[in-house]
N, C-alpha and C. Protein backbone atom coordinates (compact mmCIF):
# COMPACT_ATOMS: atom_id res chain seq x y z
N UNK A 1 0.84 -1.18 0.00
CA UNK A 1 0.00 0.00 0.00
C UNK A 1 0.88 1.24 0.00
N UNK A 2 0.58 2.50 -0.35
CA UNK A 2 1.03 3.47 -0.63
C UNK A 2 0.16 4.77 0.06
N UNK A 3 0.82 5.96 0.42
CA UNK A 3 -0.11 7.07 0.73
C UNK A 3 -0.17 7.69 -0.62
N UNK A 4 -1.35 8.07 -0.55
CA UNK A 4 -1.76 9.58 -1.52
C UNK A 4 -1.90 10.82 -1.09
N UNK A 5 -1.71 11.78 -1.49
CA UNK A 5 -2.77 12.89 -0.97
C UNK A 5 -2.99 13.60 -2.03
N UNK A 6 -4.29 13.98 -1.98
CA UNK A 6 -4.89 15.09 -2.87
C UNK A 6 -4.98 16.54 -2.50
N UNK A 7 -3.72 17.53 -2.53
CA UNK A 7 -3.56 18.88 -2.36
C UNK A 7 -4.90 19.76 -2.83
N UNK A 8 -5.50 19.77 -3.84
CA UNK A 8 -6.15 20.25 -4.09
C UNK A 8 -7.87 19.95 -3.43
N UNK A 9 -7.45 18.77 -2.45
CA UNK A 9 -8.75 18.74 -1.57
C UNK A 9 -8.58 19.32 -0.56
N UNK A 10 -7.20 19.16 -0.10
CA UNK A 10 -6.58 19.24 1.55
C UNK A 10 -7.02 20.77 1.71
N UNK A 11 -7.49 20.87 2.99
CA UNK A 11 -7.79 22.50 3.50
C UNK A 11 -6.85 22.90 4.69
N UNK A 12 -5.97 22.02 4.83
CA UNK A 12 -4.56 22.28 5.36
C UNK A 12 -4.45 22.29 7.02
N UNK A 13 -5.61 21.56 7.35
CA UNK A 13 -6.05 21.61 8.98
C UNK A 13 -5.29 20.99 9.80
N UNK A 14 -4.07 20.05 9.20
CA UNK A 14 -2.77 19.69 10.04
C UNK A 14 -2.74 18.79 11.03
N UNK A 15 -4.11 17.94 11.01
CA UNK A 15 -4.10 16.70 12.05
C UNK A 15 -3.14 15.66 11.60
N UNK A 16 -3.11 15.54 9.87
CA UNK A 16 -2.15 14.31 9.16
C UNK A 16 -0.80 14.72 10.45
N UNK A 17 -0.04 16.05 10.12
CA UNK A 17 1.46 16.39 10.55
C UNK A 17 1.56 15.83 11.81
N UNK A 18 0.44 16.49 12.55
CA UNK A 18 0.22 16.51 14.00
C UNK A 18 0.07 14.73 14.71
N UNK A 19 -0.36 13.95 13.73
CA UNK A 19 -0.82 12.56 13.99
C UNK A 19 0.27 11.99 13.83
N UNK A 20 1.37 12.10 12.59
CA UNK A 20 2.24 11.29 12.20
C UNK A 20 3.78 12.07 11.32
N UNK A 21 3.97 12.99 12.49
CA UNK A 21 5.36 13.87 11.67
C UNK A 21 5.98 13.15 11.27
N UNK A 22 6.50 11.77 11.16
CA UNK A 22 7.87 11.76 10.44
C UNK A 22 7.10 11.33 8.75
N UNK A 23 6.08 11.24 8.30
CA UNK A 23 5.01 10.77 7.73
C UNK A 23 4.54 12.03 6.58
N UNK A 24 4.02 12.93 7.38
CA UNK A 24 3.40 14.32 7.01
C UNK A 24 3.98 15.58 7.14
N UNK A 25 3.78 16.59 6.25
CA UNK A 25 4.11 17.77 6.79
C UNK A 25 2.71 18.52 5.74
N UNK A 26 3.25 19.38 6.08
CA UNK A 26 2.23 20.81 5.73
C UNK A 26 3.15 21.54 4.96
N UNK A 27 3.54 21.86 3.64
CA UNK A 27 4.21 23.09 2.73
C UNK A 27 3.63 24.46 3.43
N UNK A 28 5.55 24.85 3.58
CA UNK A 28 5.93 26.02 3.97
C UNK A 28 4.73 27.75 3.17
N UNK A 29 4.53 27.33 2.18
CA UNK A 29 4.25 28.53 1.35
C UNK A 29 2.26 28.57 1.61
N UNK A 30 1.74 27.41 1.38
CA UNK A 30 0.27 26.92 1.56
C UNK A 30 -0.42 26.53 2.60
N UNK A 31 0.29 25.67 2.95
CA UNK A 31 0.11 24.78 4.45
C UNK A 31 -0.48 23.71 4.26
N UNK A 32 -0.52 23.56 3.06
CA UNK A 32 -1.15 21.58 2.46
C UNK A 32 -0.23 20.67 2.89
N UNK A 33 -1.05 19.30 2.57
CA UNK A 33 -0.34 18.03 2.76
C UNK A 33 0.32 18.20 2.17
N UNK A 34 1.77 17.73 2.61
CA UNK A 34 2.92 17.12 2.00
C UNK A 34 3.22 15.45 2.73
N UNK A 35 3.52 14.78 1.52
CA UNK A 35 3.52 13.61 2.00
C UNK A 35 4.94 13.06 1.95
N UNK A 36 5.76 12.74 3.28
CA UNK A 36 7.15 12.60 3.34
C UNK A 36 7.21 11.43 2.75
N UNK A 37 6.85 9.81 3.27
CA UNK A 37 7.39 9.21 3.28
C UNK A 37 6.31 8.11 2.13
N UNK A 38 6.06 8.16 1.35
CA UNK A 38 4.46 7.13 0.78
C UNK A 38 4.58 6.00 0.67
N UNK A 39 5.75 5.10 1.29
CA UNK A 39 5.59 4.08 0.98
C UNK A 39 5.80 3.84 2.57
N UNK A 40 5.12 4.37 3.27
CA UNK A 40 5.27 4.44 5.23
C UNK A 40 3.97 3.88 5.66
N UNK A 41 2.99 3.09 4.59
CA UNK A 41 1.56 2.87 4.68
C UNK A 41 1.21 2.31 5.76
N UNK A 42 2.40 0.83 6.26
CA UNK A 42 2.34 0.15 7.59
C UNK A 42 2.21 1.14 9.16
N UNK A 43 2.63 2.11 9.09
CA UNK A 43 2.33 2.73 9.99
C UNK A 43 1.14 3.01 10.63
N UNK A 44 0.74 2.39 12.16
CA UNK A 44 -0.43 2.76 12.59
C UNK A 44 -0.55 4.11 12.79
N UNK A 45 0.19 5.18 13.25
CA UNK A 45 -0.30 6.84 12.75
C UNK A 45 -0.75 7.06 11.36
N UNK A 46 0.01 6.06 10.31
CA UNK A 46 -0.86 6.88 9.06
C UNK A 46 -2.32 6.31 9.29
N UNK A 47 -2.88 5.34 9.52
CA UNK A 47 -4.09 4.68 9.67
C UNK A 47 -4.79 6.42 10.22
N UNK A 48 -4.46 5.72 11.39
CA UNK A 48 -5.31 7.10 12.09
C UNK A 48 -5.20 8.44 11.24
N UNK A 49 -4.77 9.01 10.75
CA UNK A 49 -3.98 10.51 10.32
C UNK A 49 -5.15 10.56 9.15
N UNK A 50 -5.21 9.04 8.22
CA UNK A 50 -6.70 9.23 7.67
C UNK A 50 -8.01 9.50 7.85
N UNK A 51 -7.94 8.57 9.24
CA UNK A 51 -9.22 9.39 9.45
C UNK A 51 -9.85 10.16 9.89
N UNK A 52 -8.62 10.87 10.32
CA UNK A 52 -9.03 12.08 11.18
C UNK A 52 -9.03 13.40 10.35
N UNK A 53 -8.65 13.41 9.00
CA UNK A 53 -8.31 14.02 7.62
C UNK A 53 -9.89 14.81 7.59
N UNK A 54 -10.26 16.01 7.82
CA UNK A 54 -11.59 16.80 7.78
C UNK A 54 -12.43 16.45 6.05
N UNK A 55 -11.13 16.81 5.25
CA UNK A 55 -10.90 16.54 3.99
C UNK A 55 -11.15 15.49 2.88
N UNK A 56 -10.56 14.54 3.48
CA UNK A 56 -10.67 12.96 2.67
C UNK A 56 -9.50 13.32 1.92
N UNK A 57 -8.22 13.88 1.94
CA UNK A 57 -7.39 14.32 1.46
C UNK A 57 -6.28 13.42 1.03
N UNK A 58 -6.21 12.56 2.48
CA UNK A 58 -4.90 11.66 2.43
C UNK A 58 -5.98 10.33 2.14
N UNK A 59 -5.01 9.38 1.92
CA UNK A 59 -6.08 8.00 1.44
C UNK A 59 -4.58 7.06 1.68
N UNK A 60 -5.15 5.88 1.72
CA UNK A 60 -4.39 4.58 1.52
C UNK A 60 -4.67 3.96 -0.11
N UNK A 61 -3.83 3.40 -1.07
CA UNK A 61 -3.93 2.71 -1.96
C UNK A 61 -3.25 1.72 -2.29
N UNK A 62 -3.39 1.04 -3.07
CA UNK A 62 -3.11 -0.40 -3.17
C UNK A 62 -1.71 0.36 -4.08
């Protein structure tokens, strides 16, 4: 599995960063998802970091 994120959904509310920093960040200039690591899917913070996403921004994919 892999992370995604869709910038152009994200409204930049920062629970992903906040749930799973070494994982997420927020761009300096916008404050959107940035996704550090996407092949970090095993991680139980990314689990959570989804669904706590206001957005539907970040996702899991095959």
């Amino acid at each position: 599995m892999r992370i995604t994120a869709d910038r152009t959904v994200c409204v930049g509310a920062g629970l992903c960063a906040l749930t799973a920093p070494a994982i997420f960040d927020q761009g300096d200039d916008d404050g959107l998802v940035e996704v550090l690591d996407p092949a970090a899917a095993d991680d139980p913070a990314v689990r959570e970091a989804v669904d706590l996403c206001p957005s539907g921004a970040i996702a899991l994919t095959e």
